[in-house]
C-alpha atoms as a PDB file:
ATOM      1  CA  UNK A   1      -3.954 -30.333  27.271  1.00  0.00           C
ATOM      2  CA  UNK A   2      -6.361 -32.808  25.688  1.00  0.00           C
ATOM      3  CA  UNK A   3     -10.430 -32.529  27.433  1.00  0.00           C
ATOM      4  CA  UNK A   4     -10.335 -35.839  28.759  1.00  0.00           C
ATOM      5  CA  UNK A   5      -7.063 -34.832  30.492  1.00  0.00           C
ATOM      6  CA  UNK A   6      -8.894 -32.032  31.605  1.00  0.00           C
ATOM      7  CA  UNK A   7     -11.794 -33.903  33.119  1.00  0.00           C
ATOM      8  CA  UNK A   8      -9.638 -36.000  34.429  1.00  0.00           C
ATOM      9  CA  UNK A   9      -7.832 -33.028  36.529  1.00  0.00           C
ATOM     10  CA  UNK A  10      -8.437 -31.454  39.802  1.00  0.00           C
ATOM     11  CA  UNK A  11     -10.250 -28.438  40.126  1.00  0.00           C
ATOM     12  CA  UNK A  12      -6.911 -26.791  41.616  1.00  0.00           C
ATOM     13  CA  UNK A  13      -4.679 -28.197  38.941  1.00  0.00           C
ATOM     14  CA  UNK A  14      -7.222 -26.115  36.210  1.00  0.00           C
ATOM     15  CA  UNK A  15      -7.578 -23.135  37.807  1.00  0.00           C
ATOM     16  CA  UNK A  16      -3.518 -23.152  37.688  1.00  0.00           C
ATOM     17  CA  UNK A  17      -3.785 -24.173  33.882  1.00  0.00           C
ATOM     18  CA  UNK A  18      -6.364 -21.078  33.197  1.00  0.00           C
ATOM     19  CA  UNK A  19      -4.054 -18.438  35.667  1.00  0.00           C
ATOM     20  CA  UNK A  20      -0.872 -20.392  33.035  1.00  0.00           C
ATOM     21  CA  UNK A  21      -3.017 -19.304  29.627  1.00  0.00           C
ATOM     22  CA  UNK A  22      -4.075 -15.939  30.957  1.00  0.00           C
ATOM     23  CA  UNK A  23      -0.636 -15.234  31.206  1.00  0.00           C
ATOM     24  CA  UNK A  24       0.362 -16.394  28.047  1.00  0.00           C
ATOM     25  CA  UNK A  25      -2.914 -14.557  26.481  1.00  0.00           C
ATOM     26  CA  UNK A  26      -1.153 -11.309  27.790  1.00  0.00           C
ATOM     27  CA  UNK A  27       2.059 -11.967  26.563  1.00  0.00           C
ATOM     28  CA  UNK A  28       0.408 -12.673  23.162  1.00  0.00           C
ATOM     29  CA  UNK A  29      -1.669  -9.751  23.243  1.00  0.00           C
ATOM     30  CA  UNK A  30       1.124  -7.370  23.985  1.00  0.00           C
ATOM     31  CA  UNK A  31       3.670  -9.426  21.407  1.00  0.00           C
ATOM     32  CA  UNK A  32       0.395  -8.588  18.863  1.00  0.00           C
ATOM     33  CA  UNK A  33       0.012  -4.851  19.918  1.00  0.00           C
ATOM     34  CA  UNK A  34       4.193  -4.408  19.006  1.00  0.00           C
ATOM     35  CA  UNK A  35       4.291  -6.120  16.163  1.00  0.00           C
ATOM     36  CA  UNK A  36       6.472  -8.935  17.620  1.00  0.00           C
ATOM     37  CA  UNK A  37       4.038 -11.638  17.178  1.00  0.00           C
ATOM     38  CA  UNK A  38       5.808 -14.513  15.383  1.00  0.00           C
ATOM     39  CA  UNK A  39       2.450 -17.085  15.220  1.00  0.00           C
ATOM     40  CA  UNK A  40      -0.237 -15.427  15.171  1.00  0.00           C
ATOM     41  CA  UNK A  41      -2.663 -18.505  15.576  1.00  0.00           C
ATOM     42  CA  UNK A  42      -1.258 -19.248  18.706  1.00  0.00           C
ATOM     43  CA  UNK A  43      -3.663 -16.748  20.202  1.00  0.00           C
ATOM     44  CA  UNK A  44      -6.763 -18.381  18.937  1.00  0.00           C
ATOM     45  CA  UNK A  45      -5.345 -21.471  20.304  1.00  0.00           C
ATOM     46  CA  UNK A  46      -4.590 -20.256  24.065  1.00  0.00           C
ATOM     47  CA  UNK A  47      -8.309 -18.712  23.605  1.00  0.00           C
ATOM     48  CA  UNK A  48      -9.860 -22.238  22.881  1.00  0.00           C
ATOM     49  CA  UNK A  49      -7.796 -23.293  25.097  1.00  0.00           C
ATOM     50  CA  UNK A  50      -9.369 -21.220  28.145  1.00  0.00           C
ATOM     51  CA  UNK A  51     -12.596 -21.648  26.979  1.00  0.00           C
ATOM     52  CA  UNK A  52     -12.399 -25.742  27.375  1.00  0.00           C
ATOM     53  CA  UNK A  53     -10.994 -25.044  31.010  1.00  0.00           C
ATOM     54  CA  UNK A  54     -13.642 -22.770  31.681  1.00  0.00           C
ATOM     55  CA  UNK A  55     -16.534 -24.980  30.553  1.00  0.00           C
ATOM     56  CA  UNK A  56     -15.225 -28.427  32.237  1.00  0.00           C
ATOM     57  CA  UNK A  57     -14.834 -26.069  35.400  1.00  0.00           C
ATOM     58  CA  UNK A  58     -18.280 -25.105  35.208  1.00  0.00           C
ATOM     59  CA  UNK A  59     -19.431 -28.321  34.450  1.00  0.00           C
ATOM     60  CA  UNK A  60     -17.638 -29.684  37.907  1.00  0.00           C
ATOM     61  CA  UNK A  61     -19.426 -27.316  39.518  1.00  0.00           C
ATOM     62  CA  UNK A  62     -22.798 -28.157  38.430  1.00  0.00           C
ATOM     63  CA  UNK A  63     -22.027 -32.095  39.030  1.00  0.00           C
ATOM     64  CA  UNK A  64     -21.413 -31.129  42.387  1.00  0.00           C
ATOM     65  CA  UNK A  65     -24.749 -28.844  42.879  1.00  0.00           C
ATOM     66  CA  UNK A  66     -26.789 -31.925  41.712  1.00  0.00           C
ATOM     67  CA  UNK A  67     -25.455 -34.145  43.929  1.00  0.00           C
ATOM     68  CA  UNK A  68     -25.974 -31.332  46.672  1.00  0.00           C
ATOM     69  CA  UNK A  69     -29.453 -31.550  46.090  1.00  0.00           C
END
């Protein structure tokens, strides 16, 4: 997902994104731990990939605390 799409979502539609890439973080981590990883960038990837949710999240929230105020 690009970060304008990301703005662009709901807050409800990224918190389902970030529960989608924690699962796949898992799945990567325990493909890693057996040796069954096939790509291993893919993890640095997801990891970005929750980090951009995470921030435009955040950043939602503090829009809406300034306008609180």
């Amino acid at each position: 997902m690009e970060l304008s799409e990301m703005r662009k979502s709901s807050p409800e539609d990224l918190r389902e994104e970030l529960l989608k890439l924690r699962r796949e973080q898992f799945n990567l981590r325990m493909q890693r731990a057996t040796g069954q990883m096939a790509r291993p960038d893919q993890f640095t990837k997801v990891r970005r990939d929750i980090a951009r949710i995470k921030t435009v999240l955040r950043e939602n929230e503090r829009a809406a605390q300034g306008s609180d105020a």
